[in-house]
Protein backbone atom coordinates (compact mmCIF):
# COMPACT_ATOMS: atom_id res chain seq x y z
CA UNK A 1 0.00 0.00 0.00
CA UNK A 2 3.03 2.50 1.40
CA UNK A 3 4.08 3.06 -2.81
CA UNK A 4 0.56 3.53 -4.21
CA UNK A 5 0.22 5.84 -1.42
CA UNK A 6 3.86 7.51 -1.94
CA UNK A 7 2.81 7.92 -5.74
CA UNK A 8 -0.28 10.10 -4.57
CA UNK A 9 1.84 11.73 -2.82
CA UNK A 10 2.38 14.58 -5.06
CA UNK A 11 -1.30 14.93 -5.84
CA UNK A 12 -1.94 16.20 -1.98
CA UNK A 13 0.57 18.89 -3.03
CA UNK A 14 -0.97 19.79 -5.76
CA UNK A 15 -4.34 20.07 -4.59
CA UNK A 16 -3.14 22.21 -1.62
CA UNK A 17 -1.91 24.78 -4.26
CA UNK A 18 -5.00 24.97 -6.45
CA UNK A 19 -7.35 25.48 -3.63
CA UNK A 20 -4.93 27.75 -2.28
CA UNK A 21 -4.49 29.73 -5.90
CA UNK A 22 -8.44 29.56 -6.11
CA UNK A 23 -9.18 30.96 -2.75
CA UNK A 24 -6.66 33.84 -3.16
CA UNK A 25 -7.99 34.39 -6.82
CA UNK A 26 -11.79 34.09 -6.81
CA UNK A 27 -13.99 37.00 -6.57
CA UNK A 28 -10.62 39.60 -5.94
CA UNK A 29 -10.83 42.83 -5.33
CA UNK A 30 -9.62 44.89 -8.43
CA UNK A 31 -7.59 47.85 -8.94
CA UNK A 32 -7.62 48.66 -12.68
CA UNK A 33 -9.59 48.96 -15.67
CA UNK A 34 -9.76 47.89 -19.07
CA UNK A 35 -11.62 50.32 -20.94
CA UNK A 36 -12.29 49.44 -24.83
CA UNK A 37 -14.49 50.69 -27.65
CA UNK A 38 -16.11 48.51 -29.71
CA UNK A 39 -17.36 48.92 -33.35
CA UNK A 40 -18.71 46.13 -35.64
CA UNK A 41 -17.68 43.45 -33.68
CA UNK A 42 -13.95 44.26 -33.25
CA UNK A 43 -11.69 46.61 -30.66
CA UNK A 44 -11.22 49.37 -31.94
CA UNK A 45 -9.48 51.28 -28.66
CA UNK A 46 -8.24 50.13 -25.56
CA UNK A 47 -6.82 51.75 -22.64
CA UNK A 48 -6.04 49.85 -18.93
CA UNK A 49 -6.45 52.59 -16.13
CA UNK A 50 -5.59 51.69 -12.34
CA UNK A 51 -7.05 53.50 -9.70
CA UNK A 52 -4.08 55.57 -8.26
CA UNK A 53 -4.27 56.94 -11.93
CA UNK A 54 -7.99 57.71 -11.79
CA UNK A 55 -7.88 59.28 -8.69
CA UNK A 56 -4.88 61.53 -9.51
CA UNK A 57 -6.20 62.37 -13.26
CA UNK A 58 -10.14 62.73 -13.34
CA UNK A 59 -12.52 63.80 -11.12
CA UNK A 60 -13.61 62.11 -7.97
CA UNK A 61 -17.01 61.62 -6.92
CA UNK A 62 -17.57 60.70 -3.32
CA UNK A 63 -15.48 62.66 -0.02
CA UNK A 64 -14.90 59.05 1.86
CA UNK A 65 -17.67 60.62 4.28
CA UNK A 66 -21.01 60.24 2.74
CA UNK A 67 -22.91 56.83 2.39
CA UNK A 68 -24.30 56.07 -0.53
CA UNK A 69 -27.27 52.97 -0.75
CA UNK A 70 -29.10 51.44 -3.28
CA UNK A 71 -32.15 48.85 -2.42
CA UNK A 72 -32.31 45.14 -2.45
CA UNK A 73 -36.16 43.68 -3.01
CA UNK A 74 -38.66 44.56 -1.17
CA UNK A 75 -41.46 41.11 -0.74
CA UNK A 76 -43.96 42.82 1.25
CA UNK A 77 -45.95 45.64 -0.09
CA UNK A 78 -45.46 47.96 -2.77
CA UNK A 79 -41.98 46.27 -3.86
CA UNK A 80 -41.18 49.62 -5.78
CA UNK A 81 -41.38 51.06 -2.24
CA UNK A 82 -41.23 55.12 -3.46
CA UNK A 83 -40.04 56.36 -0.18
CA UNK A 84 -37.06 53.96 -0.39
CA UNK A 85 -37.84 53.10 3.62
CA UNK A 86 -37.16 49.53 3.36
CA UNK A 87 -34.35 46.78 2.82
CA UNK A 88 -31.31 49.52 1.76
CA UNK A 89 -28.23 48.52 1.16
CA UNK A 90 -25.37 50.48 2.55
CA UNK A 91 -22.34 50.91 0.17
CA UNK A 92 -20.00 52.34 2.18
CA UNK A 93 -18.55 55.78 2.07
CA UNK A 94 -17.24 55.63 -1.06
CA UNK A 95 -15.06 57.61 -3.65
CA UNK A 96 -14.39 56.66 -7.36
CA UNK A 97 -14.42 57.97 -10.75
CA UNK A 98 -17.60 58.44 -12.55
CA UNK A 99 -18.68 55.91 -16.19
CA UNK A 100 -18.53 59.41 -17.79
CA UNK A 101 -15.08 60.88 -17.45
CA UNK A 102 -13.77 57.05 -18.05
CA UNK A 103 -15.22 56.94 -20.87
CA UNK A 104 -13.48 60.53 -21.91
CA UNK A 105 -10.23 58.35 -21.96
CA UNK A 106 -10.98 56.64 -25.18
CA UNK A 107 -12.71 59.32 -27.27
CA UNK A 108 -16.20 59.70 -25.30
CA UNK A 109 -19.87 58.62 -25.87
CA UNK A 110 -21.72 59.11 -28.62
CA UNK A 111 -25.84 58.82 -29.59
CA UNK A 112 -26.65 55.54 -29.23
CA UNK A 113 -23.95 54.36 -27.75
CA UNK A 114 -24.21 51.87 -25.02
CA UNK A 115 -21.66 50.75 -22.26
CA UNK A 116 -21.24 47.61 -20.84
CA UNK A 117 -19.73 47.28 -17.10
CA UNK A 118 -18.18 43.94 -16.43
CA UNK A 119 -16.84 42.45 -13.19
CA UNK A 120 -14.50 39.63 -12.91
CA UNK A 121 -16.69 37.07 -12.18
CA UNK A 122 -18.75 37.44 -15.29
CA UNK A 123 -21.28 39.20 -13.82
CA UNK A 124 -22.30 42.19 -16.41
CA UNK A 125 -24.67 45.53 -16.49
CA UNK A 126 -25.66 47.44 -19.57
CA UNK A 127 -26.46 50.83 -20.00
CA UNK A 128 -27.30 53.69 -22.35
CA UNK A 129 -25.47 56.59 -23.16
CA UNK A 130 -27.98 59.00 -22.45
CA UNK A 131 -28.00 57.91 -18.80
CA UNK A 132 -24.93 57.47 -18.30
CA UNK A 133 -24.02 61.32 -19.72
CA UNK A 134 -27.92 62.26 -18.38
CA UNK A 135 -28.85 60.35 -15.71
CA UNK A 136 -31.11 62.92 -14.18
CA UNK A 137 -32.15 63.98 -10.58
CA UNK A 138 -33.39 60.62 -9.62
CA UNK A 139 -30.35 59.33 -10.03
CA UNK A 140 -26.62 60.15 -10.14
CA UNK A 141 -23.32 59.46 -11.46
CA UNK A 142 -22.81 55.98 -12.18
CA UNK A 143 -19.56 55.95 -10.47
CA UNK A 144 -16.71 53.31 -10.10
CA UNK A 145 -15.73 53.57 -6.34
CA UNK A 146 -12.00 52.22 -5.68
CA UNK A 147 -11.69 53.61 -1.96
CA UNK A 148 -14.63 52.73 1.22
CA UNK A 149 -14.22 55.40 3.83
CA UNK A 150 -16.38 53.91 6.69
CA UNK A 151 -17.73 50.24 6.79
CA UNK A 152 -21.43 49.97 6.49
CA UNK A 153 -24.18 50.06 9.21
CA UNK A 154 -25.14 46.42 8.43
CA UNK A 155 -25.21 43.64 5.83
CA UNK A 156 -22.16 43.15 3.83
CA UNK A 157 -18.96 43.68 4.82
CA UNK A 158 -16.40 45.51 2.02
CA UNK A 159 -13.11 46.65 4.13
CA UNK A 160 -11.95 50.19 4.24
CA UNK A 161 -9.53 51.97 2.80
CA UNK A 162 -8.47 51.56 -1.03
CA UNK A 163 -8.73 48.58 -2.76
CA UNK A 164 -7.79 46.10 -2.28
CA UNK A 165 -8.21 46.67 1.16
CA UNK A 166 -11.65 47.50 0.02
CA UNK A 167 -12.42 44.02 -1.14
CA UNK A 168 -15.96 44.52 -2.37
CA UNK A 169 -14.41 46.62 -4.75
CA UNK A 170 -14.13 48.00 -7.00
CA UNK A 171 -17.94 48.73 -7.51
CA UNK A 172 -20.23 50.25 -9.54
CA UNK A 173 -22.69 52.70 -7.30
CA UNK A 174 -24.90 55.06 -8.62
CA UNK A 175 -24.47 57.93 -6.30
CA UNK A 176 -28.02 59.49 -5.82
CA UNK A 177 -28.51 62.99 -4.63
CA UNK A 178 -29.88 62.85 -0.50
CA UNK A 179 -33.33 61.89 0.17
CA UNK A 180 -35.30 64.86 1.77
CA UNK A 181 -37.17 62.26 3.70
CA UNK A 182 -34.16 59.90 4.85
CA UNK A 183 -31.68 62.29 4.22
CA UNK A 184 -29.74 59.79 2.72
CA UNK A 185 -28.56 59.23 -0.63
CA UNK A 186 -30.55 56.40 -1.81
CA UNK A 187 -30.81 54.72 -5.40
CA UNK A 188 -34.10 53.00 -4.79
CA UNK A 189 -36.41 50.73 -6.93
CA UNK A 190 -38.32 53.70 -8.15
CA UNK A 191 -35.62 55.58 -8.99
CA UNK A 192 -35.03 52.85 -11.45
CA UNK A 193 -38.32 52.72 -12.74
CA UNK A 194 -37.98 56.67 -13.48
CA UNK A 195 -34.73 56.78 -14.87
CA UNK A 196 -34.15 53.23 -17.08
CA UNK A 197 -36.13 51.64 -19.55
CA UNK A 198 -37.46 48.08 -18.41
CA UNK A 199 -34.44 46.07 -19.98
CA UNK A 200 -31.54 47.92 -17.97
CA UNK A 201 -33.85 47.39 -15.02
CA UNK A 202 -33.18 44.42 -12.56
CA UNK A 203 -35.78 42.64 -10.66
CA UNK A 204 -34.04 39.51 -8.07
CA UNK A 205 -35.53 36.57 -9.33
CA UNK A 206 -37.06 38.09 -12.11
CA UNK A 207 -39.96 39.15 -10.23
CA UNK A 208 -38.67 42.14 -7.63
CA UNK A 209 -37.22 45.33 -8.55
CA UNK A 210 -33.86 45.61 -6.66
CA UNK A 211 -31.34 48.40 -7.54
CA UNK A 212 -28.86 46.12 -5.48
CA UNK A 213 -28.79 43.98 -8.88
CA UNK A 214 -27.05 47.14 -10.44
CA UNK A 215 -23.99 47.33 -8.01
CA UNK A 216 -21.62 44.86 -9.05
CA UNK A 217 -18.60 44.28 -7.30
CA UNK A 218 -15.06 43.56 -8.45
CA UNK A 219 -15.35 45.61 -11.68
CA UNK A 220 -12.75 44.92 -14.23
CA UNK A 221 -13.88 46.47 -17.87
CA UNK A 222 -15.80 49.19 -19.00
CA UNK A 223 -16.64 48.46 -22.83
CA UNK A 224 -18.26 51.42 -25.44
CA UNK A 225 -20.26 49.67 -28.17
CA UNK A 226 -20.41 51.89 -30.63
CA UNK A 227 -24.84 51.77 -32.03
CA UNK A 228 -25.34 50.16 -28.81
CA UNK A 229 -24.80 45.93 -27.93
CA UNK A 230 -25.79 43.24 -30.01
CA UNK A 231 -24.82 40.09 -28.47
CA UNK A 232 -26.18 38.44 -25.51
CA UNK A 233 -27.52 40.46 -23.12
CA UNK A 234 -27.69 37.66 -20.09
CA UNK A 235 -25.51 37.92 -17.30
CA UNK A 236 -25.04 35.24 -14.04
CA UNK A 237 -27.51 35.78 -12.02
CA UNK A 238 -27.06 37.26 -8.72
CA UNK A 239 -29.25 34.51 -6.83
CA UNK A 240 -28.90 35.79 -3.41
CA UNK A 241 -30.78 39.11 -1.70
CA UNK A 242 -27.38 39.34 0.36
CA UNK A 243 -29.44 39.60 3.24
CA UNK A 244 -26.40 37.84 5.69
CA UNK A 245 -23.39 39.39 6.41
CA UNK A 246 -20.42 38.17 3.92
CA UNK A 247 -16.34 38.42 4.32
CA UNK A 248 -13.83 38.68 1.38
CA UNK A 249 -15.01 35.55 -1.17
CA UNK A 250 -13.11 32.10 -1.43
CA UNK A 251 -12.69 29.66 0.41
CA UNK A 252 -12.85 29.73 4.08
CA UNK A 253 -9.97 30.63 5.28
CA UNK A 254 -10.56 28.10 8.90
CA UNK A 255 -11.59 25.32 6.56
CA UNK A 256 -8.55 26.39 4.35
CA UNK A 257 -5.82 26.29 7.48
CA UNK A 258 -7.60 22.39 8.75
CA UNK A 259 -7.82 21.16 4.84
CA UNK A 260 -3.99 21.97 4.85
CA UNK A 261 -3.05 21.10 8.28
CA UNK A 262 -4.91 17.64 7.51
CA UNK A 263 -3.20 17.13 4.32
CA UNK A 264 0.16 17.80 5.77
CA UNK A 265 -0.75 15.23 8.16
CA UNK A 266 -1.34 12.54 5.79
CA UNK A 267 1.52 13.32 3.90
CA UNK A 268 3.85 13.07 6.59
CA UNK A 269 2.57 9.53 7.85
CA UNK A 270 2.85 8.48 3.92
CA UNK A 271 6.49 9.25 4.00
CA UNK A 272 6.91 7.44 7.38
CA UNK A 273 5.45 4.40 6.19
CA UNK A 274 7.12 4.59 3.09
């Protein structure tokens, strides 16, 4: 048994480096940008922008003070909620550089334009020009945030600081003007409804309007089709309301330390048998 078993040996090794590579690699905060244009199917333009760049060469939206929310699904009552009283989700005190100016960087919008914002897991968002160079009083800049001043008041945690100590980001928030009522600067469901036609909408499970849907994290690329997008338009689907608390993603990093400690184990009592 002692060679079989000192002929798996390396396997154990191996496996302890892909789940370490995976946990240290999925769902990463990220700190640049690839920003392309798009025309008839082929690149046209590219640029790759980090966020110490941004931050020193465009404008930044956010002071690292102010919260900015959006709102997750609301299952009882009006689920457009017009008030925006219920289920908000707190993105952190953020600062970033707005879709707009980014978009400056590789010659600008145009009519009927429409950008495509992209995380690293997949996970896309499309939206007009118009808005994004318009997006009117019920809304805000669409912004890229790359720095989390203050953690929020509950639900998910995101880290302060810049990323990738802000490991939520970066992240697309759509920084609405305050409230009157709440006096906070909300981007609820109604908002939405105002501001987007029914395709850039999102409703969680295809049934409830949720601006939360619209705040992806880990953003990687920013894409300008030029006449707008013509592939397909489905994205992963964010299955969860994120109601629970969550840490950085991958792996556990407890069930990470006893999977290795374990496997250690078992390869040291293979070599002393062997």
């Amino acid at each position: 048994m002692c060679p079989n078993l000192k002929r798996k040996f390396p396997f154990f090794l191996i496996l302890i480096l892909v789940l370490i590579t995976v946990s240290t690699t999925s769902g990463a905060p990220t700190t640049s940008l690839t920003v392309s244009v798009i025309e008839n199917n082929s690149t046209i333009m590219e640029q790759v922008l980090d966020y110490k760049w941004m931050e020193q060469n465009l404008p930044v939206v956010g002071d690292g003070i102010t919260h900015y929310y959006h709102q997750g699904p609301v299952f009882q009552g009006d689920p457009w909620n017009p008030n925006e009283s219920l289920n908000l989700r707190d993105m952190g005190a953020i600062k970033g550089t707005s879709v707009r100016d980014i978009c400056t960087i590789v010659g600008g919008l145009e009519d009927g334009d429409e950008v495509m914002i992209k995380a690293a897991d997949g996970y896309h968002v499309q939206f007009s020009s118009d808005f994004i160079l318009s997006p009117g009083s019920h809304a805000g800049p669409l912004t890229i945030a790359w720095y989390n001043g203050a953690e929020s008041g509950a639900g998910e945690r995101q880290g302060k600081g810049y990323v990738p100590e802000y490991f939520t980001g970066m992240r697309l928030v759509i920084c609405a003007a305050q409230n009157p009522e709440t006096k906070k600067h909300v981007f609820g469901n109604t908002d939405m409804n105002i501001t987007l036609p029914s395709q850039a909408q999102y409703f969680y499970s295809g049934l409830y309007p949720s601006t939360s849907g619209l705040s992806p994290k880990w953003i990687s690329e920013v894409r300008i089709y030029r006449g707008g997008f013509m592939g397909d338009r489905s994205a992963p689907i964010k299955d969860t309301p994120e109601l629970i608390p969550t840490q950085k993603s991958g792996l556990s990093p407890i069930f990470l330390l006893v999977f290795i400690v374990s496997s250690l184990g078992l390869a040291w009592r293979i070599r002393s048998e062997s």
